[in-house]
PDB file of N, CA and C in Angstrom:
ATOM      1  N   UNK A   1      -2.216 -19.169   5.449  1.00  0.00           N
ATOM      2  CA  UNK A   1      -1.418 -18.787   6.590  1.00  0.00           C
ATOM      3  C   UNK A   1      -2.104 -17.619   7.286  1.00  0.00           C
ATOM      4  N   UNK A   2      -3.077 -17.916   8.046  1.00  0.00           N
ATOM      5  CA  UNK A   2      -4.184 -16.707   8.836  1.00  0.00           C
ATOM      6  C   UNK A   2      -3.583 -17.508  10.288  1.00  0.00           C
ATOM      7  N   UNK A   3      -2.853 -16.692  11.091  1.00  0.00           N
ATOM      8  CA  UNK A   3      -2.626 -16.403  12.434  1.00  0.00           C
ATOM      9  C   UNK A   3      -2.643 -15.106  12.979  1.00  0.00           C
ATOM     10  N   UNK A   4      -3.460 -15.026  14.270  1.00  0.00           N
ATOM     11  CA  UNK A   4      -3.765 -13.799  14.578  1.00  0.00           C
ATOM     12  C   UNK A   4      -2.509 -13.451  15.119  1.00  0.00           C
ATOM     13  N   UNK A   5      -1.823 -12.070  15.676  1.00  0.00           N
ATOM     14  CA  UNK A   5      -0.356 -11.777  15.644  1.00  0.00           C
ATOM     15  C   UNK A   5      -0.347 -12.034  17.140  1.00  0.00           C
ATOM     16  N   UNK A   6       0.345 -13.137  17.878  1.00  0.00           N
ATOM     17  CA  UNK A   6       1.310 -12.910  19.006  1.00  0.00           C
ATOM     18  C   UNK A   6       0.351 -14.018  19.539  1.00  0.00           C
ATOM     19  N   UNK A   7      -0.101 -15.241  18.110  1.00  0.00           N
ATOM     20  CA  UNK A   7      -0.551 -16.570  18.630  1.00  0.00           C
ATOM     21  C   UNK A   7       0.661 -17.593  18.281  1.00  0.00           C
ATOM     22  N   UNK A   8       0.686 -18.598  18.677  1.00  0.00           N
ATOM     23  CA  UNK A   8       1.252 -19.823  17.924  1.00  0.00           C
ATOM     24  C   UNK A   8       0.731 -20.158  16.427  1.00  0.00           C
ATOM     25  N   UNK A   9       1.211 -20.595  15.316  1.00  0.00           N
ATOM     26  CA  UNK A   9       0.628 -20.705  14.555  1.00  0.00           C
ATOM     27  C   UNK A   9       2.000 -21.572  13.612  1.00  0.00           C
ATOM     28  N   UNK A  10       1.266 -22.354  12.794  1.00  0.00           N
ATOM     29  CA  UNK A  10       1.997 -23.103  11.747  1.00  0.00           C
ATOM     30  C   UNK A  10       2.559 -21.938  10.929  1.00  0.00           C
ATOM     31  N   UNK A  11       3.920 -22.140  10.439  1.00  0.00           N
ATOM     32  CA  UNK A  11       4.509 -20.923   9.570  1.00  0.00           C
ATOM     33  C   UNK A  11       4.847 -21.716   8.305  1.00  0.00           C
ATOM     34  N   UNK A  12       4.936 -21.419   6.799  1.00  0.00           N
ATOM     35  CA  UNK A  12       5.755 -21.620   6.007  1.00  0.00           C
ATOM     36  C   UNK A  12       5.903 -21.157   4.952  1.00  0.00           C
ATOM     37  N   UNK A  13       7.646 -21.114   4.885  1.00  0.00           N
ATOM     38  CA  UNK A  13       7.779 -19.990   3.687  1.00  0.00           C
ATOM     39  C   UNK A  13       7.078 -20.248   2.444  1.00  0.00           C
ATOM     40  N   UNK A  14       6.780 -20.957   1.959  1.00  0.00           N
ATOM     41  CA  UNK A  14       5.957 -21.204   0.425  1.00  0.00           C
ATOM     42  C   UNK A  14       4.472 -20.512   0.954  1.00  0.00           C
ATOM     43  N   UNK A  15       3.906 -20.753   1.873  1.00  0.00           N
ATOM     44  CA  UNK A  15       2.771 -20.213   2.422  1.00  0.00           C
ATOM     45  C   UNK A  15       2.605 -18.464   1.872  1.00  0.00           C
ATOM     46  N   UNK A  16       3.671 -18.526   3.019  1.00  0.00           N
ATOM     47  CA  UNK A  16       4.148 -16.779   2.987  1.00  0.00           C
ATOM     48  C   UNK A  16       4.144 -16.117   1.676  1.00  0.00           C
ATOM     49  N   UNK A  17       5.271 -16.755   0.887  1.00  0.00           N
ATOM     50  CA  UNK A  17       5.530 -15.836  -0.852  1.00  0.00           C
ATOM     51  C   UNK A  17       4.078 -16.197  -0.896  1.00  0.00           C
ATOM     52  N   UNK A  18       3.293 -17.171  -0.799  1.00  0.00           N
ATOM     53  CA  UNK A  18       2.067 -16.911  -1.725  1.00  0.00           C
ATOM     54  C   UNK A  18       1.314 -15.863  -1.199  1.00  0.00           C
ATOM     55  N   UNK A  19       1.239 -15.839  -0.260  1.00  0.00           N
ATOM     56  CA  UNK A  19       0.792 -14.635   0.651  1.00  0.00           C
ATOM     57  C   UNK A  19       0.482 -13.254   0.098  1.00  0.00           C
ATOM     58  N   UNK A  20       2.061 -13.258  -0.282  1.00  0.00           N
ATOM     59  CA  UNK A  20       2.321 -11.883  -0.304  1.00  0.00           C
ATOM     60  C   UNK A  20       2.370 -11.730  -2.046  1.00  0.00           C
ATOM     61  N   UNK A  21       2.222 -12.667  -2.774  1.00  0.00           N
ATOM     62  CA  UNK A  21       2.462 -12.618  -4.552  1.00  0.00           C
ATOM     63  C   UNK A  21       0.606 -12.495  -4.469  1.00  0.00           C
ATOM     64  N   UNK A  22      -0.212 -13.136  -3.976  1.00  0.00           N
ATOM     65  CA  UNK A  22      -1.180 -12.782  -4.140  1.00  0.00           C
ATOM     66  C   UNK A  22      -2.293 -11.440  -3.819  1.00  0.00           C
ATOM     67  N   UNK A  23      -1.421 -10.939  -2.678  1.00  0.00           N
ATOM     68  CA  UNK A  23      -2.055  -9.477  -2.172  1.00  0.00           C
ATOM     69  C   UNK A  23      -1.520  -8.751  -3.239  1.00  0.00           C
ATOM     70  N   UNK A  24      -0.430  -8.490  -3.363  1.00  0.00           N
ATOM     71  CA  UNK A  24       0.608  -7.627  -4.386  1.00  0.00           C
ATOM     72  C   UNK A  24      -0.247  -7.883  -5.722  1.00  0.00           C
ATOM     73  N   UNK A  25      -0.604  -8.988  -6.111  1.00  0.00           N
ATOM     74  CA  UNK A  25      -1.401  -9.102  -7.541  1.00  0.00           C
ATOM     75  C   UNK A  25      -2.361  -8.935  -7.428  1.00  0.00           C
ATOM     76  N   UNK A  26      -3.347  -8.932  -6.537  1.00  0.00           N
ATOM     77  CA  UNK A  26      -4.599  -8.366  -6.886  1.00  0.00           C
ATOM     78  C   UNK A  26      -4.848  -7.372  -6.392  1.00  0.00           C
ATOM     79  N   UNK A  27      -3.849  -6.714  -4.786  1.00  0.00           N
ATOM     80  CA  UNK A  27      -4.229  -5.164  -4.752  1.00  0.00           C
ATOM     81  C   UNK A  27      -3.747  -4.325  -6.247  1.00  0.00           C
ATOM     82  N   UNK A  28      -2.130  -4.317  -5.911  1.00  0.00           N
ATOM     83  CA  UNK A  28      -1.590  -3.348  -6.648  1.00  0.00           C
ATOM     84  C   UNK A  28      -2.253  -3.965  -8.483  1.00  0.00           C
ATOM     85  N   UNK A  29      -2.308  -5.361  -9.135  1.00  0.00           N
ATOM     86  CA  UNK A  29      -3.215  -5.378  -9.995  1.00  0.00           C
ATOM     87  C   UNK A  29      -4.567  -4.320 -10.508  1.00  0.00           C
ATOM     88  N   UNK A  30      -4.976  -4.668  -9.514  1.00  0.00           N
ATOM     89  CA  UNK A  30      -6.205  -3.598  -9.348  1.00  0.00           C
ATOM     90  C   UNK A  30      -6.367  -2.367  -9.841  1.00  0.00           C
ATOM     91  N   UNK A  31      -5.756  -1.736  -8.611  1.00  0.00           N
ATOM     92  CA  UNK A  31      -4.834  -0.819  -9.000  1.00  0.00           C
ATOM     93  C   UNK A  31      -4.471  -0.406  -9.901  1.00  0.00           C
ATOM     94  N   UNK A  32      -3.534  -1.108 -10.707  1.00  0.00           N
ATOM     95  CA  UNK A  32      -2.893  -0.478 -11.646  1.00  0.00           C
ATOM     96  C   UNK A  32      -3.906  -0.230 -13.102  1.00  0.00           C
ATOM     97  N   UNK A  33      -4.779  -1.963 -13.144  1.00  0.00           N
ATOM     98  CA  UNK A  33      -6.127  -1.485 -13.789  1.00  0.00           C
ATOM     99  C   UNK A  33      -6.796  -0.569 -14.216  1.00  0.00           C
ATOM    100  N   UNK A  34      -6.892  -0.213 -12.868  1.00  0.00           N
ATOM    101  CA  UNK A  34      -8.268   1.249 -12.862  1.00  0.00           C
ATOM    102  C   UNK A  34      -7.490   2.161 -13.104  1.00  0.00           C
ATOM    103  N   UNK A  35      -6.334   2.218 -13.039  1.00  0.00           N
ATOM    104  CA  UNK A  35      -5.772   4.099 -13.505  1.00  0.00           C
ATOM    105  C   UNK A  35      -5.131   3.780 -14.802  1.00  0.00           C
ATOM    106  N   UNK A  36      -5.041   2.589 -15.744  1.00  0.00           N
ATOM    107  CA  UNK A  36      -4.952   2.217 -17.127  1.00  0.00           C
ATOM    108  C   UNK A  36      -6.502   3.183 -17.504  1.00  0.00           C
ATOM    109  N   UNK A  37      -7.377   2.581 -16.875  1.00  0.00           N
ATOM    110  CA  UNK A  37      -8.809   2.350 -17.444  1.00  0.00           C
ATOM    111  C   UNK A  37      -9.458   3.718 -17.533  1.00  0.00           C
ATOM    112  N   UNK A  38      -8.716   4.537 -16.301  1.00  0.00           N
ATOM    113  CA  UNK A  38      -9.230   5.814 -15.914  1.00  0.00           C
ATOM    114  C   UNK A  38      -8.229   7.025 -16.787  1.00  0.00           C
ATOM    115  N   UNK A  39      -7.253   6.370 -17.032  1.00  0.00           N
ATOM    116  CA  UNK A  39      -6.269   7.503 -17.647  1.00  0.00           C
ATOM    117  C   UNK A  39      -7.243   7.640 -19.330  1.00  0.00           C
ATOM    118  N   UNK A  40      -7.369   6.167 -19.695  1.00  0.00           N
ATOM    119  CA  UNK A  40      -7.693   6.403 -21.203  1.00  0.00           C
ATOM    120  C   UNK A  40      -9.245   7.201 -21.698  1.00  0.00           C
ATOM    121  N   UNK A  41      -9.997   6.671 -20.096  1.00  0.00           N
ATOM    122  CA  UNK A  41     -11.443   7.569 -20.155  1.00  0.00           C
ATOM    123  C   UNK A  41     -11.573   9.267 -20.117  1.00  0.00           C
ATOM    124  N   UNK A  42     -10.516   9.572 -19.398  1.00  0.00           N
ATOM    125  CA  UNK A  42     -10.212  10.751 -18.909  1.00  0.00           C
ATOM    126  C   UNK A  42      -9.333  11.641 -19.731  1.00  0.00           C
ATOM    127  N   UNK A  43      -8.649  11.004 -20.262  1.00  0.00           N
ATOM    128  CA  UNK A  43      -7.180  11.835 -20.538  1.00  0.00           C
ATOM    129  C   UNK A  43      -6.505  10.962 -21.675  1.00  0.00           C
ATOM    130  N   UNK A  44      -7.479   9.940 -22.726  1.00  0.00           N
ATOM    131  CA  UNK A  44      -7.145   9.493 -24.034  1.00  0.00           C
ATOM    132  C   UNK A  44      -5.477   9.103 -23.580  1.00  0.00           C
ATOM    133  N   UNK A  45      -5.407   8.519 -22.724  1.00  0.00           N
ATOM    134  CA  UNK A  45      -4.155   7.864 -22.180  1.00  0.00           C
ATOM    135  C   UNK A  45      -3.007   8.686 -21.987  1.00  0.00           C
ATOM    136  N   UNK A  46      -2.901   9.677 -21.793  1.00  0.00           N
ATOM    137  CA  UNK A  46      -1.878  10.806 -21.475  1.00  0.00           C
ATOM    138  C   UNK A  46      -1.712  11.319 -20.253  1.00  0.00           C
ATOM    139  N   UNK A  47      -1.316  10.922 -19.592  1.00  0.00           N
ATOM    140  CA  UNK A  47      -0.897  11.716 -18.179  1.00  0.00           C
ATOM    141  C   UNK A  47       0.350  12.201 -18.115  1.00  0.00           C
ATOM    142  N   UNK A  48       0.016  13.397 -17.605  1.00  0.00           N
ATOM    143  CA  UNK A  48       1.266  14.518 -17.406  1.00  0.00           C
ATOM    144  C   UNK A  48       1.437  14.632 -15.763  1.00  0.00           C
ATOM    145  N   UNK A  49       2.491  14.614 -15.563  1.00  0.00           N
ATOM    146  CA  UNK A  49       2.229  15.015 -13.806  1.00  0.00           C
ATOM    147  C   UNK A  49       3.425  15.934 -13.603  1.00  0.00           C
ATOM    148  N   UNK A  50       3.872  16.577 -14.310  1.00  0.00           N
ATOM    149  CA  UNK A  50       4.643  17.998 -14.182  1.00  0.00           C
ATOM    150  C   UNK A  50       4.198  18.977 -13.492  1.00  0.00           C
ATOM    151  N   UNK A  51       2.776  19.208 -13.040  1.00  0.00           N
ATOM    152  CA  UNK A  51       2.085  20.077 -11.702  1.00  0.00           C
ATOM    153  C   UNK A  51       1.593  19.185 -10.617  1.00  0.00           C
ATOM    154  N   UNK A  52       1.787  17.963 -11.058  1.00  0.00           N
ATOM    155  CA  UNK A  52       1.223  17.261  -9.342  1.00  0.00           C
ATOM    156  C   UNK A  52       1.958  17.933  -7.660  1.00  0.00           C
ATOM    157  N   UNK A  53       3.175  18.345  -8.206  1.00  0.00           N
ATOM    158  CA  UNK A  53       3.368  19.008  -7.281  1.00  0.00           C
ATOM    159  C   UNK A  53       2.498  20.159  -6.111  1.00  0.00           C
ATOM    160  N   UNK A  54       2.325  21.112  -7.255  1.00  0.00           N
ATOM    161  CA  UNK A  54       1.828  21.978  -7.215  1.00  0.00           C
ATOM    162  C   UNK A  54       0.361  21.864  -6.904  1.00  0.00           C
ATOM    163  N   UNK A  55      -0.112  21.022  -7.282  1.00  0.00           N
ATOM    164  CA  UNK A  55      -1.761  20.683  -7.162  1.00  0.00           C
ATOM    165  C   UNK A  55      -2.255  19.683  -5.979  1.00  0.00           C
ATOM    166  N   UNK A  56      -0.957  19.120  -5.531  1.00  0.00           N
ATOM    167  CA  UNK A  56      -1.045  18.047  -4.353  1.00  0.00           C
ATOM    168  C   UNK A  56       0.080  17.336  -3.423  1.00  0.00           C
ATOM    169  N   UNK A  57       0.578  19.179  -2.967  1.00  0.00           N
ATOM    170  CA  UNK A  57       1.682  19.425  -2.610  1.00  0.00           C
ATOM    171  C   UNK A  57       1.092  18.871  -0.756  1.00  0.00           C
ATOM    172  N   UNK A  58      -0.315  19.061  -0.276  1.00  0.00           N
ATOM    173  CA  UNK A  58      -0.622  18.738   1.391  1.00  0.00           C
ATOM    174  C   UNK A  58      -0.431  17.163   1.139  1.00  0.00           C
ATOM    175  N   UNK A  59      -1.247  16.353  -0.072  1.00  0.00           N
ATOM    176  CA  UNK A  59      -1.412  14.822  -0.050  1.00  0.00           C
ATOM    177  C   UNK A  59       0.591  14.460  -0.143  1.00  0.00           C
ATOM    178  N   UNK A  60       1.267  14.805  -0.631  1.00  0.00           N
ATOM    179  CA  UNK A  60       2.427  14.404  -1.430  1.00  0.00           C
ATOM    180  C   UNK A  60       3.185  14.508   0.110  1.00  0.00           C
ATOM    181  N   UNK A  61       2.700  15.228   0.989  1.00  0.00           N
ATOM    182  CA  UNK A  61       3.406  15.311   2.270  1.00  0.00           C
ATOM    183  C   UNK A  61       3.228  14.374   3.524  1.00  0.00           C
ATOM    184  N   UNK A  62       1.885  14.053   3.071  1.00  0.00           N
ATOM    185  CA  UNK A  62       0.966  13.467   4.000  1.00  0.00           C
ATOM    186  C   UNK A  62       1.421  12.051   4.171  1.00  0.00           C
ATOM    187  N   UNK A  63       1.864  11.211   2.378  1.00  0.00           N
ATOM    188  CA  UNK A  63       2.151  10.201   2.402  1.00  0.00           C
ATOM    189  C   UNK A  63       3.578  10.112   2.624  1.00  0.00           C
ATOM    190  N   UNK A  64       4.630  11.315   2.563  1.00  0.00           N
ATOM    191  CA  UNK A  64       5.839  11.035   3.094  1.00  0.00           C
ATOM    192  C   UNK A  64       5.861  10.837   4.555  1.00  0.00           C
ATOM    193  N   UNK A  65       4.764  11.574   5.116  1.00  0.00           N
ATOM    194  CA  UNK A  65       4.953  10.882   6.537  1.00  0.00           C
ATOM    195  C   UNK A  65       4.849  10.067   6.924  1.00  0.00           C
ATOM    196  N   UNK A  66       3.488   9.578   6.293  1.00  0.00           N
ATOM    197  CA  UNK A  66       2.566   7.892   6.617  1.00  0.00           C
ATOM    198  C   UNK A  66       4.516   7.391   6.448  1.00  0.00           C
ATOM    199  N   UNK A  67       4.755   7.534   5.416  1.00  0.00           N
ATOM    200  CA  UNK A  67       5.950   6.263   5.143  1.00  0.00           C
ATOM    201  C   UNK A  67       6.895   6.156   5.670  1.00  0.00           C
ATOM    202  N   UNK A  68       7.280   7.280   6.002  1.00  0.00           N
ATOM    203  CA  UNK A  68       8.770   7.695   7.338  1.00  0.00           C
ATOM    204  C   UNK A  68       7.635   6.565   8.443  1.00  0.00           C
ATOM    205  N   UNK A  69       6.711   6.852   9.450  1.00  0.00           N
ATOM    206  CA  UNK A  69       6.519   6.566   9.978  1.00  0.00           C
ATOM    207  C   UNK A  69       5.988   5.156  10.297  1.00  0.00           C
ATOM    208  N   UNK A  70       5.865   4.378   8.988  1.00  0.00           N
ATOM    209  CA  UNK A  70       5.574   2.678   8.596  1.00  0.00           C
ATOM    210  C   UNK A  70       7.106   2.214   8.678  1.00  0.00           C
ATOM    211  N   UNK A  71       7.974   2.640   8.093  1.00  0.00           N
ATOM    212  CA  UNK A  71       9.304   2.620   7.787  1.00  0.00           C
ATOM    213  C   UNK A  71      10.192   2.204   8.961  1.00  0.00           C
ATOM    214  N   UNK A  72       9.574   3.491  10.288  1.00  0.00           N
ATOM    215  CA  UNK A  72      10.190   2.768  11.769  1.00  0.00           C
ATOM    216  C   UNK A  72       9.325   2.212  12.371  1.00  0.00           C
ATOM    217  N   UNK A  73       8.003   1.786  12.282  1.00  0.00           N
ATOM    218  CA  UNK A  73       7.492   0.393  12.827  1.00  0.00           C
ATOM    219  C   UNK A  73       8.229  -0.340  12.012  1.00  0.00           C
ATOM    220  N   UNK A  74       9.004  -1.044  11.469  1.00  0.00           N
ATOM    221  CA  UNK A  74       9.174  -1.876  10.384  1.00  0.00           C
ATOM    222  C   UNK A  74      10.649  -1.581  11.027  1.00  0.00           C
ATOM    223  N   UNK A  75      11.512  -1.244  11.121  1.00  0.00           N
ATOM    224  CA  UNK A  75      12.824  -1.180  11.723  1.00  0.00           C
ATOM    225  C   UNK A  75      12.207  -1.653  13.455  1.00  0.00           C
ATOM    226  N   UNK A  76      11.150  -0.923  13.897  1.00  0.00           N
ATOM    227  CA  UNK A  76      11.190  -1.392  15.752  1.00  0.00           C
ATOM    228  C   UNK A  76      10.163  -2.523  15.956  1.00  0.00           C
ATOM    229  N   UNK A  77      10.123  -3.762  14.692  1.00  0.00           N
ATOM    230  CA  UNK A  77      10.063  -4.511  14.608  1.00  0.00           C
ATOM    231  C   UNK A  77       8.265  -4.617  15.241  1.00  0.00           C
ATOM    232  N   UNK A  78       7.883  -3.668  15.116  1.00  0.00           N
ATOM    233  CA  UNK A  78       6.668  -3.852  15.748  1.00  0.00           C
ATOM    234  C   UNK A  78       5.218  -3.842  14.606  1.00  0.00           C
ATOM    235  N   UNK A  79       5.470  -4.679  14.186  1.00  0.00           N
ATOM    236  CA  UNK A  79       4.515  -5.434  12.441  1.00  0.00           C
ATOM    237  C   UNK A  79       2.913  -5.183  13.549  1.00  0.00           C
ATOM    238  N   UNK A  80       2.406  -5.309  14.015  1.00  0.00           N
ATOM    239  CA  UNK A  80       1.113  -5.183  14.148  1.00  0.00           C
ATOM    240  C   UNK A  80       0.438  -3.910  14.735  1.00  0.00           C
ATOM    241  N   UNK A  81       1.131  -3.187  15.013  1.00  0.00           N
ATOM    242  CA  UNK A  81       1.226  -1.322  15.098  1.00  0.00           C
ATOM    243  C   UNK A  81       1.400  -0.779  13.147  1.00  0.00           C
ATOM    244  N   UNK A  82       2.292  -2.007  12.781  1.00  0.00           N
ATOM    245  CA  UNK A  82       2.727  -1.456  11.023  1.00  0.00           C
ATOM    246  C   UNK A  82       0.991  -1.607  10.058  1.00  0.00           C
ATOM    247  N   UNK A  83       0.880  -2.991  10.216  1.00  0.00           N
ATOM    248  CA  UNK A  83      -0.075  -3.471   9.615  1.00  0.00           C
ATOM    249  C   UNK A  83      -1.462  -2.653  10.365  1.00  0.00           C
ATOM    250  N   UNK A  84      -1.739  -2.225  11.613  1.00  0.00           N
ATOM    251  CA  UNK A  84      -2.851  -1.221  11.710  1.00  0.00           C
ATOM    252  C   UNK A  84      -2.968   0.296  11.308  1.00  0.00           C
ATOM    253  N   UNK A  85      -1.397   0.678  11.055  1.00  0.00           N
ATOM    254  CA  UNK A  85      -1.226   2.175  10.610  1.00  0.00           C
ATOM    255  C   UNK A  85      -1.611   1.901   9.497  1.00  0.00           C
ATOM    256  N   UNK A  86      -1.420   0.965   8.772  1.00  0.00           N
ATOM    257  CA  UNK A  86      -1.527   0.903   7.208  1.00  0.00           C
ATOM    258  C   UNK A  86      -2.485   1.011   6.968  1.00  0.00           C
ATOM    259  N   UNK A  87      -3.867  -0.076   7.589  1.00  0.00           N
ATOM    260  CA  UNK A  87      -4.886   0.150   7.520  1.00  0.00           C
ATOM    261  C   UNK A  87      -5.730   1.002   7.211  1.00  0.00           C
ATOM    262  N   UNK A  88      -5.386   1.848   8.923  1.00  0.00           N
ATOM    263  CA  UNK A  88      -5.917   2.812   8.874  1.00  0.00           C
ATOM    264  C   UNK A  88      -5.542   3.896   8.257  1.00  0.00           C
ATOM    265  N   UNK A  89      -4.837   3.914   7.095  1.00  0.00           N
ATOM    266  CA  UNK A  89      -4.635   5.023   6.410  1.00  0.00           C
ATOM    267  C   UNK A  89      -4.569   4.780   4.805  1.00  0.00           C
ATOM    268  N   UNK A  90      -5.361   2.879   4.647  1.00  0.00           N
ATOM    269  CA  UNK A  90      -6.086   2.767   3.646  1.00  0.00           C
ATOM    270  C   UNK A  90      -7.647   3.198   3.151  1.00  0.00           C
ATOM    271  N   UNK A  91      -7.876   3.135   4.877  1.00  0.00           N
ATOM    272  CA  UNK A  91      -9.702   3.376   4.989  1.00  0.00           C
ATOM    273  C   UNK A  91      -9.723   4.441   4.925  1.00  0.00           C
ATOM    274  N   UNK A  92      -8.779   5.443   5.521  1.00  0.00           N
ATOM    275  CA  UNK A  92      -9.167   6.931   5.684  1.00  0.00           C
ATOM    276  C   UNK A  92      -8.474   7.531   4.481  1.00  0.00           C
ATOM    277  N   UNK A  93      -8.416   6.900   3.665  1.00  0.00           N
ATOM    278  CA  UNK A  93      -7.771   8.166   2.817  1.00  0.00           C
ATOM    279  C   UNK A  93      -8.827   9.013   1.828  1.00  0.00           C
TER     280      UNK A  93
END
């Protein structure tokens, strides 16, 4: 299901869930992988985040905004302003 946004295009929901079960499993998969893989190299599998605050108090702000601000593209229905903020604040991070 590859349609560019604000073409005609064949839609269907089985399409779609796969869509979205397959990004979700191999991004966030991924993901979750490497900080299994990285916690046990690093930190013999123990992570504490009782100072993340404190240590990444500008990032911890940064992404409450990104998300307030994905949150109302996504209420003003405007998905291809959503899907380029996202982007761009996958590449730039």
């Amino acid at each position: 299901m590859a349609v560019p946004f604000g073409q005609d295009g064949d839609f269907g929901q089985r399409a779609l869930i796969d869509r979205i079960n397959n990004d979700l499993g191999n991004d966030l998969g991924n993901l979750l992988n490497r900080l299994i893989g990285m916690s046990y190299k690093y930190f013999d599998g123990v992570i504490v985040s009782g100072q993340c605050e404190k240590y990444y108090s500008e990032e911890l702000k940064r992404i409450q905004t990104v998300i307030g601000e994905l949150d109302q593209l996504m209420v003003d229905i405007q998905i291809n302003r959503y899907l380029e903020y996202a982007s761009y604040w996958q590449i730039s991070r």
